[in-house]
Protein backbone atom coordinates (compact mmCIF):
# COMPACT_ATOMS: atom_id res chain seq x y z
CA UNK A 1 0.00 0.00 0.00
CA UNK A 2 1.45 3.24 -1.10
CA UNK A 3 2.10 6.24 1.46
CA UNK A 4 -0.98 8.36 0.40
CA UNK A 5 -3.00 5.38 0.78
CA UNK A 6 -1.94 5.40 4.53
CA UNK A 7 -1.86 8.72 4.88
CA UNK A 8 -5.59 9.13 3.53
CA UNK A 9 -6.74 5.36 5.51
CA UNK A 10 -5.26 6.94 8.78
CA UNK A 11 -6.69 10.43 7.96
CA UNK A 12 -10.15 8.39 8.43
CA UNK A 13 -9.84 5.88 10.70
CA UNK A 14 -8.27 8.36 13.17
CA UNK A 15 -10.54 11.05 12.61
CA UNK A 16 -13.51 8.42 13.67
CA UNK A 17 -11.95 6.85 16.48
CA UNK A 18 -11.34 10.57 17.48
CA UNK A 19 -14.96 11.34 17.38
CA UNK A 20 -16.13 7.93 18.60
CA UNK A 21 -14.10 7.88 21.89
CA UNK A 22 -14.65 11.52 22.39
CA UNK A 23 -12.13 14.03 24.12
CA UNK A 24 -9.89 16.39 23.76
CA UNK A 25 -8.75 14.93 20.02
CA UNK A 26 -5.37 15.28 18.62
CA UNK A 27 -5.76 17.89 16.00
CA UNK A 28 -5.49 16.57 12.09
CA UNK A 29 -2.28 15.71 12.10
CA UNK A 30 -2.42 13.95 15.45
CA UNK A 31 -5.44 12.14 14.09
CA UNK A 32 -3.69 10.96 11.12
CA UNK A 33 -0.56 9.64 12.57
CA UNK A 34 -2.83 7.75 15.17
CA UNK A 35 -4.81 6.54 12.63
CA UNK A 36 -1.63 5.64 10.91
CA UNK A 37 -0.14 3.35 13.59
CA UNK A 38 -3.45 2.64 14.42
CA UNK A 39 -3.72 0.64 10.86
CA UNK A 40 -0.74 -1.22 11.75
CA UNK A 41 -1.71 -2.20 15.32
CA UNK A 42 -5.24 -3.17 14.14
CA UNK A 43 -3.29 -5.16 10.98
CA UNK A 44 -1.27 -6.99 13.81
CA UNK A 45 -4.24 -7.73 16.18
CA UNK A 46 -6.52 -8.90 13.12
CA UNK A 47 -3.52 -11.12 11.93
CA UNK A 48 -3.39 -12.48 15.16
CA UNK A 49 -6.83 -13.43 16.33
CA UNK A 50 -8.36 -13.95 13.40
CA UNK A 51 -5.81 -14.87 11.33
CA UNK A 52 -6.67 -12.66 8.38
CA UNK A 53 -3.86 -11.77 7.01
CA UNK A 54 -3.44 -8.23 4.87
CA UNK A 55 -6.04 -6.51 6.90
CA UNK A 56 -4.74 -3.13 5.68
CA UNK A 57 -4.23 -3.37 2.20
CA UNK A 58 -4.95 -0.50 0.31
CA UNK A 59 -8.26 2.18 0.50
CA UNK A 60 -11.20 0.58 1.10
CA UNK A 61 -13.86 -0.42 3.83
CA UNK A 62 -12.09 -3.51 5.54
CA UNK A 63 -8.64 -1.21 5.61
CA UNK A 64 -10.77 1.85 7.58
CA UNK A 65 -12.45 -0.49 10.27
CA UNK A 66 -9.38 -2.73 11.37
CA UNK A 67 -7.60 0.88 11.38
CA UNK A 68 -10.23 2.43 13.37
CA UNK A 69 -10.26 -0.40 15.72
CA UNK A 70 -6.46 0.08 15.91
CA UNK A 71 -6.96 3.80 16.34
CA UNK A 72 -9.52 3.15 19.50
CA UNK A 73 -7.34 0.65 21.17
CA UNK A 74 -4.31 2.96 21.01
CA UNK A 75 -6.44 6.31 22.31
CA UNK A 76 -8.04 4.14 25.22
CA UNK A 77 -4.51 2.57 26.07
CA UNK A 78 -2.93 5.95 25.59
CA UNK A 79 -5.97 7.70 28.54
CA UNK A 80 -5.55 4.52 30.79
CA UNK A 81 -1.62 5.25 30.79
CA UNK A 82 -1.12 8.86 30.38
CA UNK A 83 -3.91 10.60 31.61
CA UNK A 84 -5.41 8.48 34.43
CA UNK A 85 -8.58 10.26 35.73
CA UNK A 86 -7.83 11.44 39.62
CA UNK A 87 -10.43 9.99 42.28
């Protein structure tokens, strides 16, 4: 997959998992760069539990939900470790 493929996949998928977990968001390029790694964590977990393999392979629907679901995992692991709500 070519880099404005990813760029434009991670563009998406982090600008939904953005408005999905809600917040204070990233800003656009925040949101593409998560959506970005995103694509390859969600690749990775979709490889290895359901053993599809080339989850992320270009621009279409499949790509955009196993990055989105990459992007969520990464913005709820990222509140859990660096912002931890105060009791």
């Amino acid at each position: 997959m070519g880099i404005l493929s990813w760029i434009v996949v991670g563009l998406i998928a982090g600008w939904l998992a953005s408005q999905v977990m809600r917040g204070g968001g990233y800003g656009l390029v925040g949101d593409i760069v998560l959506g970005i790694i995103g694509g390859l964590v969600g690749g990775y977990l979709a490889g290895a539990l359901f053993g599809v393999s080339d989850a992320v392979n270009g621009i279409n629907v499949l790509s955009i939900v196993v990055a989105f679901i990459g992007a969520m995992v990464l913005i709820g692991l990222s509140r859990m470790f660096l912002h931890p709500r105060r009791a």
